[in-house]
PDB file of N, CA and C in Angstrom:
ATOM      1  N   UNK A   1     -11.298 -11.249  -2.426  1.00  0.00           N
ATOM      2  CA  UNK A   1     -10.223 -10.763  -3.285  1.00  0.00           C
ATOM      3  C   UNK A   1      -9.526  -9.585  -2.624  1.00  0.00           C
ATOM      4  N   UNK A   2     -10.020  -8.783  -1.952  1.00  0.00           N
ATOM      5  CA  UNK A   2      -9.612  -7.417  -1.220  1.00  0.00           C
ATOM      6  C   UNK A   2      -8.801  -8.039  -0.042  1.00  0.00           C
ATOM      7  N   UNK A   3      -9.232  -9.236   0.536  1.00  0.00           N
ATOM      8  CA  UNK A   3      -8.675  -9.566   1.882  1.00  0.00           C
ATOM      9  C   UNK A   3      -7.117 -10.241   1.394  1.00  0.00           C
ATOM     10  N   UNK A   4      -7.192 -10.309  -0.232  1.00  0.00           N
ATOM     11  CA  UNK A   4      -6.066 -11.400  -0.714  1.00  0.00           C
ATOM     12  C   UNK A   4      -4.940 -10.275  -1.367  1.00  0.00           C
ATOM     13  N   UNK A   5      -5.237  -9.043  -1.243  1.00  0.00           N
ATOM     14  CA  UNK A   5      -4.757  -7.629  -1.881  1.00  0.00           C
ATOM     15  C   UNK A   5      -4.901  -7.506  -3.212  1.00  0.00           C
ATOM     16  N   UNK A   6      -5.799  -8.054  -3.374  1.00  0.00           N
ATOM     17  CA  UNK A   6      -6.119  -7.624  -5.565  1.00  0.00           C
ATOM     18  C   UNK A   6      -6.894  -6.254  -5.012  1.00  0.00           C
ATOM     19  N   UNK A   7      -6.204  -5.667  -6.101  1.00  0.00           N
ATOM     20  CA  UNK A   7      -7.178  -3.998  -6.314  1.00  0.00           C
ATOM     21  C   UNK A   7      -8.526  -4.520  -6.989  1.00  0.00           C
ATOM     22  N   UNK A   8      -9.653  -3.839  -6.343  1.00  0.00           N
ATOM     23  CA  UNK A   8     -11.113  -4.170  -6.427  1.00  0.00           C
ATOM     24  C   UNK A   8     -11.857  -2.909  -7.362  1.00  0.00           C
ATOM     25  N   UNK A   9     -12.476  -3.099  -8.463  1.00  0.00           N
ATOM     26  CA  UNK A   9     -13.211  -2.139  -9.032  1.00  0.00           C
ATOM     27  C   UNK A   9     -14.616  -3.295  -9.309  1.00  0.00           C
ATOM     28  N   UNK A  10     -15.530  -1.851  -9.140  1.00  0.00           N
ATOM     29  CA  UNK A  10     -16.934  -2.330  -9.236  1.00  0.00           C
ATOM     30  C   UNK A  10     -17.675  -1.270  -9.644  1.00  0.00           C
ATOM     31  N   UNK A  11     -17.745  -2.230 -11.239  1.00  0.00           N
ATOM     32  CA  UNK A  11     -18.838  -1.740 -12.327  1.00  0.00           C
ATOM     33  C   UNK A  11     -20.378  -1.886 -12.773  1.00  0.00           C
ATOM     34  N   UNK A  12     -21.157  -0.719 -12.268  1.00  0.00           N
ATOM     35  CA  UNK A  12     -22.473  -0.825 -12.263  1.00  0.00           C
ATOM     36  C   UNK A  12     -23.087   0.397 -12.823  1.00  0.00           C
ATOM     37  N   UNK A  13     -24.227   0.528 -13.318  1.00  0.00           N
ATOM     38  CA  UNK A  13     -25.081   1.907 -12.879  1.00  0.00           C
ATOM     39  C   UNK A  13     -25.088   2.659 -12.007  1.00  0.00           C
ATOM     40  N   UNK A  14     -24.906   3.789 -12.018  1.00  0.00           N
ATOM     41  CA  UNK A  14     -24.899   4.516 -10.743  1.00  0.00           C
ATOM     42  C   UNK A  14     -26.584   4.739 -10.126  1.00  0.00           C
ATOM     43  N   UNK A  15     -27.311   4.182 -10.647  1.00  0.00           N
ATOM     44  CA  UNK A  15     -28.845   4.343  -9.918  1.00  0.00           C
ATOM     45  C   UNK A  15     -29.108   2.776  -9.497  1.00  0.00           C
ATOM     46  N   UNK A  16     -28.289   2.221  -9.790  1.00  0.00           N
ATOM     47  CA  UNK A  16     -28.345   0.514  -9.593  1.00  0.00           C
ATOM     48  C   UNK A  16     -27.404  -0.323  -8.658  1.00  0.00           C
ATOM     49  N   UNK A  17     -26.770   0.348  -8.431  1.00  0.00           N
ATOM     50  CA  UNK A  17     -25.547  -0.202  -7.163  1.00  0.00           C
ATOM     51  C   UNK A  17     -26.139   0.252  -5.721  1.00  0.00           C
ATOM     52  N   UNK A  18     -26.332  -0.802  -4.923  1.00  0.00           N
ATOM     53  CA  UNK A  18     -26.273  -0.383  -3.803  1.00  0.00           C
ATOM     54  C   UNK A  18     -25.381   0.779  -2.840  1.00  0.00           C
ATOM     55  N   UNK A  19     -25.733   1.700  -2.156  1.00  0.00           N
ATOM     56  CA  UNK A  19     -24.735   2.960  -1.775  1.00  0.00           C
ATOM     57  C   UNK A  19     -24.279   2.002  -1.014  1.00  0.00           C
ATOM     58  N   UNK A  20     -24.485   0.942   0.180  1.00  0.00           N
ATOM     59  CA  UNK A  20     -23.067   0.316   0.305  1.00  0.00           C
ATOM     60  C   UNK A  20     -22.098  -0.035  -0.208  1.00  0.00           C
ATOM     61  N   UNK A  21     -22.591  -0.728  -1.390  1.00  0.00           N
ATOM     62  CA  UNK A  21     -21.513  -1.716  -2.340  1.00  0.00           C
ATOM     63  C   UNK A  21     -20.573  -0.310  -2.569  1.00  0.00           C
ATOM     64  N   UNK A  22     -21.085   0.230  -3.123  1.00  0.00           N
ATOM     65  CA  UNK A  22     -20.560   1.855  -3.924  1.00  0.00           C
ATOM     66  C   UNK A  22     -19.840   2.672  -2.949  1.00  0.00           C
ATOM     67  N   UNK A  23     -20.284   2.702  -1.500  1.00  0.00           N
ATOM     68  CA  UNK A  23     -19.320   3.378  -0.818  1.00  0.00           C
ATOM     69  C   UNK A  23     -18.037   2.845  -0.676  1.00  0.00           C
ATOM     70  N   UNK A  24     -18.297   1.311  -0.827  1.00  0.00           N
ATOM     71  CA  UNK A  24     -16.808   0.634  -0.429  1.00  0.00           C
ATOM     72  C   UNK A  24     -15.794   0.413  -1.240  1.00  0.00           C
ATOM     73  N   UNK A  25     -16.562   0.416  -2.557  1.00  0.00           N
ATOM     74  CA  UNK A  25     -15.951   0.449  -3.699  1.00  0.00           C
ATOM     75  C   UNK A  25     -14.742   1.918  -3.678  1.00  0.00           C
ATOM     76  N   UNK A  26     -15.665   2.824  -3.552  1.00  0.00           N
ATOM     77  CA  UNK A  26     -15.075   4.516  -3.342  1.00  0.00           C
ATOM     78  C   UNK A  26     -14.037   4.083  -2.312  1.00  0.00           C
ATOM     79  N   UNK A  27     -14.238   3.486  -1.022  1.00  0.00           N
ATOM     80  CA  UNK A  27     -12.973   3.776  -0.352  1.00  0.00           C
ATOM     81  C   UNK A  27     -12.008   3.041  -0.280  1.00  0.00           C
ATOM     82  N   UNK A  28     -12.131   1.707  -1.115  1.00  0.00           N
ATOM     83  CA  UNK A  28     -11.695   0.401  -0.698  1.00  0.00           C
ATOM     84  C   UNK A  28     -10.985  -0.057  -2.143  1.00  0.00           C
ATOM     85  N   UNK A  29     -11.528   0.409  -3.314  1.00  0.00           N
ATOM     86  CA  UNK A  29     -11.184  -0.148  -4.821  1.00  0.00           C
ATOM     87  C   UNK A  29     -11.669   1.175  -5.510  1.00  0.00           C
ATOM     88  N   UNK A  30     -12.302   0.894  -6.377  1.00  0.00           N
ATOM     89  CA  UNK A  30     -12.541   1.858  -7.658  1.00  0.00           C
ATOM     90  C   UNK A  30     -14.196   1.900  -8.179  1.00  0.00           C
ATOM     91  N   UNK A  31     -14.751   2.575  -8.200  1.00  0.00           N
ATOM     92  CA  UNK A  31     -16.146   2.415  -8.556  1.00  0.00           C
ATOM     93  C   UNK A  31     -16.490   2.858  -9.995  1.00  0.00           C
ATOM     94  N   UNK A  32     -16.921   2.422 -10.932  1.00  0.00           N
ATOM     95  CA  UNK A  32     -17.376   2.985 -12.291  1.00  0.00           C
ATOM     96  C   UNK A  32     -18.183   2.751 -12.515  1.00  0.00           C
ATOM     97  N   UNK A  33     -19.054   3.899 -12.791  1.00  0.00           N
ATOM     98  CA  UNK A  33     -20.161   4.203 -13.246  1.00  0.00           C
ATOM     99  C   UNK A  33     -20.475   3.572 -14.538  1.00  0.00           C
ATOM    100  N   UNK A  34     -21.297   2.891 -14.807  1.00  0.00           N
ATOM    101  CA  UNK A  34     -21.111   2.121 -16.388  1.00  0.00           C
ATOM    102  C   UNK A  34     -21.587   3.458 -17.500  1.00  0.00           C
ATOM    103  N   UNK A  35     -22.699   4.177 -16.446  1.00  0.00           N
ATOM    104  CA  UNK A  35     -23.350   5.483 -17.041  1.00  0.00           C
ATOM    105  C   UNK A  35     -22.271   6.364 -17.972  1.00  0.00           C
ATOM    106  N   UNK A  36     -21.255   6.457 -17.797  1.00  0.00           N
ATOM    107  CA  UNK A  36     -20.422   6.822 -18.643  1.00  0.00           C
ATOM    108  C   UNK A  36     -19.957   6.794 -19.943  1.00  0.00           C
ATOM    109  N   UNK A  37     -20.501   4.918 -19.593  1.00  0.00           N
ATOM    110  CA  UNK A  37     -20.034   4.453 -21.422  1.00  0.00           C
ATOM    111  C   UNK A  37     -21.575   3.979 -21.916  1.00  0.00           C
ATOM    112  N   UNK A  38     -22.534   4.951 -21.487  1.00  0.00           N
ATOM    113  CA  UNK A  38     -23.643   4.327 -22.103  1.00  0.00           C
ATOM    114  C   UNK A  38     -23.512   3.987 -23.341  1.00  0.00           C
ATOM    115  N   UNK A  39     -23.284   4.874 -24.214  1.00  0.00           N
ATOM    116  CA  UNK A  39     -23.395   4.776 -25.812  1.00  0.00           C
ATOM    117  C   UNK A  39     -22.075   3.470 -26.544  1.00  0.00           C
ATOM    118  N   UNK A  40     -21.297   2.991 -25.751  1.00  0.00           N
ATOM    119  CA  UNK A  40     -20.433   2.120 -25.986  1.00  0.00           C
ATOM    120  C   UNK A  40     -20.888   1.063 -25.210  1.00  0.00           C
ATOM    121  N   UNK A  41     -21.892   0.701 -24.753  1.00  0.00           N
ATOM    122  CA  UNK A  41     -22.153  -0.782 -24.050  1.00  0.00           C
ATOM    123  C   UNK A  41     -23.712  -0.618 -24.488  1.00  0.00           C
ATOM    124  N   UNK A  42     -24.244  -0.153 -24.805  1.00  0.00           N
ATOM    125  CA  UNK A  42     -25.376  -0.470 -25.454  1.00  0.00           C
ATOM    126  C   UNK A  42     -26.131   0.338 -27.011  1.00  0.00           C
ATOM    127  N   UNK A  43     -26.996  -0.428 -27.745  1.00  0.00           N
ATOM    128  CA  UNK A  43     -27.419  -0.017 -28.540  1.00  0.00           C
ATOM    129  C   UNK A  43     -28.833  -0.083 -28.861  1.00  0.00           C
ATOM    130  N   UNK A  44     -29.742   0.494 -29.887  1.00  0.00           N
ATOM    131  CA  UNK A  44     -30.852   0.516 -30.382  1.00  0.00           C
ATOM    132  C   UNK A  44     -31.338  -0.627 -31.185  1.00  0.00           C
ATOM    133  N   UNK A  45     -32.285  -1.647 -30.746  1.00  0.00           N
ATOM    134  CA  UNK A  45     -32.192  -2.878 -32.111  1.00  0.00           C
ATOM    135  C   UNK A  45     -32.991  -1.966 -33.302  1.00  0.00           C
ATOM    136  N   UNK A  46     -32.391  -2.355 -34.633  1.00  0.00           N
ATOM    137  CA  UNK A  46     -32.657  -1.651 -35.639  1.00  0.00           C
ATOM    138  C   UNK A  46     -32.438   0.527 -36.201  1.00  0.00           C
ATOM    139  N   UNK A  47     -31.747   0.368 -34.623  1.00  0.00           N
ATOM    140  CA  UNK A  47     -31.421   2.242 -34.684  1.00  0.00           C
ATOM    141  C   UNK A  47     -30.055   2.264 -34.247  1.00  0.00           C
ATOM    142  N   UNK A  48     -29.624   2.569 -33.271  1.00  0.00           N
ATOM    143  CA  UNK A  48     -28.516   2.959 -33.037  1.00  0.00           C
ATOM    144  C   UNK A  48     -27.266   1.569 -32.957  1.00  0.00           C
ATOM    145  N   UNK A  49     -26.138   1.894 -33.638  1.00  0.00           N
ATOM    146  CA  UNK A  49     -25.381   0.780 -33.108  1.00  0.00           C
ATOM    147  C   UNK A  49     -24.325   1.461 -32.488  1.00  0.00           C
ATOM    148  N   UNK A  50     -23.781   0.708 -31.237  1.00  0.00           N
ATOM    149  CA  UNK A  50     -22.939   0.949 -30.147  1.00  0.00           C
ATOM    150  C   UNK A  50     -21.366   1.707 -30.505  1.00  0.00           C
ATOM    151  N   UNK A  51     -21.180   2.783 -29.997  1.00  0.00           N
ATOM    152  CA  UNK A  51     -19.757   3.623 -30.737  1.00  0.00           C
ATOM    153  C   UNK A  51     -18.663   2.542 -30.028  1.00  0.00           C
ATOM    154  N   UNK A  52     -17.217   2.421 -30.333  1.00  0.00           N
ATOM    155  CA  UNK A  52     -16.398   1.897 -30.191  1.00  0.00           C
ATOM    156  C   UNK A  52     -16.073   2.341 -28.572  1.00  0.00           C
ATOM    157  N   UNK A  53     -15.752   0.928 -28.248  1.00  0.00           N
ATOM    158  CA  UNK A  53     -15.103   1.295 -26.330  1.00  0.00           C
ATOM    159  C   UNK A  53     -13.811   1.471 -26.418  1.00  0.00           C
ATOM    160  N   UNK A  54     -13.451   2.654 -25.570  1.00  0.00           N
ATOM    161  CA  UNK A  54     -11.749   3.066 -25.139  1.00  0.00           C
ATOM    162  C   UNK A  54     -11.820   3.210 -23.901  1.00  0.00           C
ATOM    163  N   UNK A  55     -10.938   2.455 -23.410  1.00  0.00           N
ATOM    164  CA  UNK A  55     -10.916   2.256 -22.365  1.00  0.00           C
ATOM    165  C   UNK A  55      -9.452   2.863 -21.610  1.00  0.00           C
ATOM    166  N   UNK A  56      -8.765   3.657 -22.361  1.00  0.00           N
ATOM    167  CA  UNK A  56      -7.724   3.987 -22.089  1.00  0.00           C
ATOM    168  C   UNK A  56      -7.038   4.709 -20.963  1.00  0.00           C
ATOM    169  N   UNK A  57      -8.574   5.598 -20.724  1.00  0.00           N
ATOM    170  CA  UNK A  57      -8.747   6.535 -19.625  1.00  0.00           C
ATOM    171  C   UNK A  57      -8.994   5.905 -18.358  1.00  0.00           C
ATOM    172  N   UNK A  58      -9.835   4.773 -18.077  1.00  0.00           N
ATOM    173  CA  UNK A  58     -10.368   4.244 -16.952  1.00  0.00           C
ATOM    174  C   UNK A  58      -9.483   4.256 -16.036  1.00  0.00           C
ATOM    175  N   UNK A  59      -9.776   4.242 -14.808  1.00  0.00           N
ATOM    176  CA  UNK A  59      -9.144   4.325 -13.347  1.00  0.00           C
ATOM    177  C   UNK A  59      -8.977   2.911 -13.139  1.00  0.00           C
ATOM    178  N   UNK A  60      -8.139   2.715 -12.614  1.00  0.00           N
ATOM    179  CA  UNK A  60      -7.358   1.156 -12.055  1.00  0.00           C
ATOM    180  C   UNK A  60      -7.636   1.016 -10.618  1.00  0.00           C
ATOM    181  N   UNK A  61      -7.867  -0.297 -10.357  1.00  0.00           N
ATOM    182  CA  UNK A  61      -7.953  -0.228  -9.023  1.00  0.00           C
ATOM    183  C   UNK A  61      -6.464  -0.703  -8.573  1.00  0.00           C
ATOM    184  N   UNK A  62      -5.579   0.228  -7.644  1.00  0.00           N
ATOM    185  CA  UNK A  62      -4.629  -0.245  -6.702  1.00  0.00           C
ATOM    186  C   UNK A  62      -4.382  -1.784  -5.826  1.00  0.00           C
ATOM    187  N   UNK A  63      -3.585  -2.570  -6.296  1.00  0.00           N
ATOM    188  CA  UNK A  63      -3.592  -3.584  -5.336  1.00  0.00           C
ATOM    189  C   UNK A  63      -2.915  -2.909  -4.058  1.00  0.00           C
ATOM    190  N   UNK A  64      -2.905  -3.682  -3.279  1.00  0.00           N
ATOM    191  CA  UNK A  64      -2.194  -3.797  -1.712  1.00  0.00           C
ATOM    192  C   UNK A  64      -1.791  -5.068  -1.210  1.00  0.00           C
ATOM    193  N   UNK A  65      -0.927  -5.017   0.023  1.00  0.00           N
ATOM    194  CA  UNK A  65      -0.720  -6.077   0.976  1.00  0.00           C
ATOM    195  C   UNK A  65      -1.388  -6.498   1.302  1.00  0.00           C
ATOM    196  N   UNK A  66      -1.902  -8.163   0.801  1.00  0.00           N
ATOM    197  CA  UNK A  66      -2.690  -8.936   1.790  1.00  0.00           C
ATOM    198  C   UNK A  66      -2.506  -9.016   3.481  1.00  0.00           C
ATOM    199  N   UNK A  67      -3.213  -9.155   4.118  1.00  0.00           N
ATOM    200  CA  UNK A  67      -2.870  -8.880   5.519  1.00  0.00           C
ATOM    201  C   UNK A  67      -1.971 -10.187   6.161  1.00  0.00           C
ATOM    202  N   UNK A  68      -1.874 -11.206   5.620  1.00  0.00           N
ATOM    203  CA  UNK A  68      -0.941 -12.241   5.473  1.00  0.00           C
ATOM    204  C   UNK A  68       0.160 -11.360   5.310  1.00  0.00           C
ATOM    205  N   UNK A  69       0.783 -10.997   3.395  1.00  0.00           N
ATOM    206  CA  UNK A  69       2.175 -10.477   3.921  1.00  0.00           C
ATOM    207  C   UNK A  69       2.394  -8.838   4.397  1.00  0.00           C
ATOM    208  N   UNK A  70       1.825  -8.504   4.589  1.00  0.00           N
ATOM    209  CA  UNK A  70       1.826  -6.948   5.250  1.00  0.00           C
ATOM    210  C   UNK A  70       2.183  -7.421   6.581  1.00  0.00           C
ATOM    211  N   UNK A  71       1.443  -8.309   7.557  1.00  0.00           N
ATOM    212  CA  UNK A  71       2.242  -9.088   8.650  1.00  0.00           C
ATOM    213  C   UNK A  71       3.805  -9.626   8.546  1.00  0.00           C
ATOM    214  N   UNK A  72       4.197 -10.115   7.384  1.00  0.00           N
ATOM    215  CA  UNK A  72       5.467 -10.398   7.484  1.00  0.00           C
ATOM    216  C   UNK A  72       6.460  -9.618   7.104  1.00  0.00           C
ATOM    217  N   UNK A  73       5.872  -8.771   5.947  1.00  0.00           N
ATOM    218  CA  UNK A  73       6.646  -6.947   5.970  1.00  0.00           C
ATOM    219  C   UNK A  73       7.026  -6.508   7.422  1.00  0.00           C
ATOM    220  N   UNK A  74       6.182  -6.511   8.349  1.00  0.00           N
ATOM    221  CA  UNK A  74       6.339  -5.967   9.836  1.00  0.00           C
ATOM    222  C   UNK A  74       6.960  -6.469  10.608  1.00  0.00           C
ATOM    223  N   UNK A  75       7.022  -8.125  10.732  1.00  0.00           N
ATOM    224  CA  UNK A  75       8.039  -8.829  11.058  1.00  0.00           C
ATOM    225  C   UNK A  75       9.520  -8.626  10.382  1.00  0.00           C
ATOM    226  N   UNK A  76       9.899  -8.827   9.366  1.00  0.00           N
ATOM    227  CA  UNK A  76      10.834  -8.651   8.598  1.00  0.00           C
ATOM    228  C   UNK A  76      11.600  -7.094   8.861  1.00  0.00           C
ATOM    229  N   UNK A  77      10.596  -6.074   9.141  1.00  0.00           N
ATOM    230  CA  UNK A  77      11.286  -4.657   9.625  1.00  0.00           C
ATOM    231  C   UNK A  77      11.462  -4.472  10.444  1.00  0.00           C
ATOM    232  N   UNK A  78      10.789  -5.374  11.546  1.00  0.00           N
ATOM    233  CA  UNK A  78      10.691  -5.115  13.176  1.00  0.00           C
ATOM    234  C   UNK A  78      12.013  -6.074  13.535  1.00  0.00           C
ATOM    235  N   UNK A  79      12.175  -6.804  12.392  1.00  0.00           N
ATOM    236  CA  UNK A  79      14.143  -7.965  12.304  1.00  0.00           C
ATOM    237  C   UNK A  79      15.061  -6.864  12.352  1.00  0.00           C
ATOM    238  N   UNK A  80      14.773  -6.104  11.569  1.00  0.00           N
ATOM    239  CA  UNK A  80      15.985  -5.273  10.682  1.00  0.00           C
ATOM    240  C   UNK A  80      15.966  -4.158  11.845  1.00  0.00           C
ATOM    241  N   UNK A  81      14.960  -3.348  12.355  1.00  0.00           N
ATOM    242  CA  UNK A  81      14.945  -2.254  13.251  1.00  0.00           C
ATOM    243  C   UNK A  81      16.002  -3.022  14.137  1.00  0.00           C
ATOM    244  N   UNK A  82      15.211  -4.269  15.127  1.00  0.00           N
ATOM    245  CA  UNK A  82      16.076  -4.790  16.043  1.00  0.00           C
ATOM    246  C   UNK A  82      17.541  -5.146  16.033  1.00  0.00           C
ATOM    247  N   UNK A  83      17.844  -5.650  14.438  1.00  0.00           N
ATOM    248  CA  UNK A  83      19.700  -5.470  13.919  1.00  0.00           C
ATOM    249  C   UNK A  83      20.044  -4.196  14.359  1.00  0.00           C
ATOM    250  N   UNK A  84      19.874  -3.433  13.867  1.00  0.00           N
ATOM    251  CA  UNK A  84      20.036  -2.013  13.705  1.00  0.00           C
ATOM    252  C   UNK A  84      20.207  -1.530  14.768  1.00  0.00           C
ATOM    253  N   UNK A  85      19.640  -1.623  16.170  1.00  0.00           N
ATOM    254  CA  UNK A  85      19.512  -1.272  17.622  1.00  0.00           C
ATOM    255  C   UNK A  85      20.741  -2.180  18.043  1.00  0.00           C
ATOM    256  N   UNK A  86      20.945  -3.565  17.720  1.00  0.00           N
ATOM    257  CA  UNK A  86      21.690  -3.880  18.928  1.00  0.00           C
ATOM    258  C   UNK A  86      23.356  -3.641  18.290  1.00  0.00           C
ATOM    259  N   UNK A  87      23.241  -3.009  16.943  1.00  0.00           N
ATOM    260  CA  UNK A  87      24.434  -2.667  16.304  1.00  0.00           C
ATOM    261  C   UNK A  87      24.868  -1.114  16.558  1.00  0.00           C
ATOM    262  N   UNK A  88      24.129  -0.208  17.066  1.00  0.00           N
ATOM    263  CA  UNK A  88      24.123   0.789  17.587  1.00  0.00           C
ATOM    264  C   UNK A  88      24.322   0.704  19.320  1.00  0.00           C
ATOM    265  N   UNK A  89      23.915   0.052  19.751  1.00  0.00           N
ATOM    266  CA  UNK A  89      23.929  -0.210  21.367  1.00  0.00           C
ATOM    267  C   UNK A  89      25.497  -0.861  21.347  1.00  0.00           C
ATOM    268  N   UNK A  90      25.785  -1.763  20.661  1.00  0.00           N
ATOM    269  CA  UNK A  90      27.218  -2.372  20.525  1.00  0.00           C
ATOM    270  C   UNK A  90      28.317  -1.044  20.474  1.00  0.00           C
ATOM    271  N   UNK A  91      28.108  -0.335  19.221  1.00  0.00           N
ATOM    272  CA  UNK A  91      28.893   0.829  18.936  1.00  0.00           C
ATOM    273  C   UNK A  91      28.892   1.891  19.950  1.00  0.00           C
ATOM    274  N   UNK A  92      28.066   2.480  20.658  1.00  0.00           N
ATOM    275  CA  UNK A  92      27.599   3.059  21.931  1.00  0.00           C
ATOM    276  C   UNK A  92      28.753   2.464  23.177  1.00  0.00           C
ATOM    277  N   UNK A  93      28.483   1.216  23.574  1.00  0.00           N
ATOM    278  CA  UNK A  93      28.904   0.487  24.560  1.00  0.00           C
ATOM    279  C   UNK A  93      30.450   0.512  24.031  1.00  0.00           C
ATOM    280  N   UNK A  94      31.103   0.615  23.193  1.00  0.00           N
ATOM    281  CA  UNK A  94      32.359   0.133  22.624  1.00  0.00           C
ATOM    282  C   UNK A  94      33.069   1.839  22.975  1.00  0.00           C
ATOM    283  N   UNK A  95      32.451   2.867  22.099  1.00  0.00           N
ATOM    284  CA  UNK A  95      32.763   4.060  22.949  1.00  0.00           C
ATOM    285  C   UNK A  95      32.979   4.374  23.651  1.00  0.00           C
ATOM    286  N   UNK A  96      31.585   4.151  25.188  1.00  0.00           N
ATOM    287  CA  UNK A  96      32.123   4.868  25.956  1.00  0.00           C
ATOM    288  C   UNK A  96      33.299   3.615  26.980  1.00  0.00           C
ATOM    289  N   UNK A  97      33.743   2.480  26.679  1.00  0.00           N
ATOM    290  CA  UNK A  97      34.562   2.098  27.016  1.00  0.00           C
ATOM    291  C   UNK A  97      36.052   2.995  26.614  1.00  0.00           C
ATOM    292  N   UNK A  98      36.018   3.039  25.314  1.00  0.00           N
ATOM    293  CA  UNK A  98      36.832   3.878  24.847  1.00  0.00           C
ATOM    294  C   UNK A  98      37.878   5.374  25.784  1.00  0.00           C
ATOM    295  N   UNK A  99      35.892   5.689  25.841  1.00  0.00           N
ATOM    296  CA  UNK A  99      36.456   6.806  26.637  1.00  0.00           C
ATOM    297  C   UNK A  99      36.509   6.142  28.106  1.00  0.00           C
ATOM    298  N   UNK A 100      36.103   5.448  28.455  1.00  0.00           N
ATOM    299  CA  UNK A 100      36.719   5.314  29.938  1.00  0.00           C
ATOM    300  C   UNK A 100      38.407   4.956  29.813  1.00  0.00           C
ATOM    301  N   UNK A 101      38.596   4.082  29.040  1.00  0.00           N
ATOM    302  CA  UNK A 101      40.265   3.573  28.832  1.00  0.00           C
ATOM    303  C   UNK A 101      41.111   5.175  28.510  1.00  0.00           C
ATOM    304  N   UNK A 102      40.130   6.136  27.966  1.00  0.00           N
ATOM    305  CA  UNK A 102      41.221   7.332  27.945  1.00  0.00           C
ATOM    306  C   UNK A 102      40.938   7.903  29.264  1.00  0.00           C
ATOM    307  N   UNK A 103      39.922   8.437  30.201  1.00  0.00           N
ATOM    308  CA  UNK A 103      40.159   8.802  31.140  1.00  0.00           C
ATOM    309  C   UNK A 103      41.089   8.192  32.126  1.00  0.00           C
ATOM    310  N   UNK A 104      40.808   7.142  32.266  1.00  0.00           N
ATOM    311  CA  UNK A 104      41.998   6.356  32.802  1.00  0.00           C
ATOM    312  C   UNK A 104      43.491   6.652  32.557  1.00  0.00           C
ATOM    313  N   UNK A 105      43.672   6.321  31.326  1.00  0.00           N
ATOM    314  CA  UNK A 105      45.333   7.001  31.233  1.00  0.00           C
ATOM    315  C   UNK A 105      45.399   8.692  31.516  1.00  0.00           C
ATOM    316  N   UNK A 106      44.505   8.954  31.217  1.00  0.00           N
ATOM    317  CA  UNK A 106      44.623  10.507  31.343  1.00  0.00           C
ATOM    318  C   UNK A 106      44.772  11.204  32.836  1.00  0.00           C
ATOM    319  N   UNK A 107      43.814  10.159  33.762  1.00  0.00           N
ATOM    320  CA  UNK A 107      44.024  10.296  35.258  1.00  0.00           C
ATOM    321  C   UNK A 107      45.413   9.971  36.008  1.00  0.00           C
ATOM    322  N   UNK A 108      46.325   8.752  35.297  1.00  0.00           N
ATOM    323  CA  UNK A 108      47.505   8.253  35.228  1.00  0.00           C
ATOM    324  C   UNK A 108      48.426   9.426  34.892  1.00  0.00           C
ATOM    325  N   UNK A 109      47.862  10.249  33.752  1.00  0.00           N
ATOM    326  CA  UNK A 109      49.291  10.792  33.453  1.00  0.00           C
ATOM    327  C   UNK A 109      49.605  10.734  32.106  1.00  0.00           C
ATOM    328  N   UNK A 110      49.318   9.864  31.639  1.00  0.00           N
ATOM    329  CA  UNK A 110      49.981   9.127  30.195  1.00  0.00           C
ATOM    330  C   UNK A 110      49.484  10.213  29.064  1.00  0.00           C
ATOM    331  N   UNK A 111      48.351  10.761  29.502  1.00  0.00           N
ATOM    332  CA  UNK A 111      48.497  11.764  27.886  1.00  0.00           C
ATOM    333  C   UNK A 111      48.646  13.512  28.483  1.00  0.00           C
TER     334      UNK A 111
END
């Protein structure tokens, strides 16, 4: 799913997740501690019943560019850079013709 750019969160215990899984989660998606909502994901049989979940606050995990189109983002800009260059090199080249056609008359006389 990460290689396809879905934003990745991974919900566990924090004494129960592997510190790999959990590091990658941290750098890669979103990690949540379930420890947080203890009292809203579990209850007491015959004692406690579970307080209401809000989830309003929770952290999102960020999608991104799959590496599929993040490749064609780069293509597609590396199009547009290259427009951009040979439309500047055109305008460049058109100038200093410019100015050569005025030195020319100017060496002539004419201005």
């Amino acid at each position: 799913m990460y290689e396809a750019g879905w934003g990745v969160k991974v919900t566990s215990w924090r004494t129960h997740c592997k510190r790999g899984l959990k590091d990658w989660a941290t750098q890669y998606g979103v990690f949540i501690a379930t420890d947080e909502y203890y009292h809203q994901v579990t209850f007491l049989e015959g004692g406690r019943f579970s307080n209401p979940l809000n989830l309003s606050n929770r952290v999102s995990a960020k999608s991104r560019l799959s590496p599929a189109r993040a490749a064609e983002e780069r293509e597609r800009l590396k199009a547009e850079l290259q427009m951009q260059l040979r439309e500047l090199q055109e305008a460049a080249a058109l100038k200093a013709a410019r100015k050569a056609q005025s030195e020319k008359e100017f060496a002539r006389g004419r201005r």
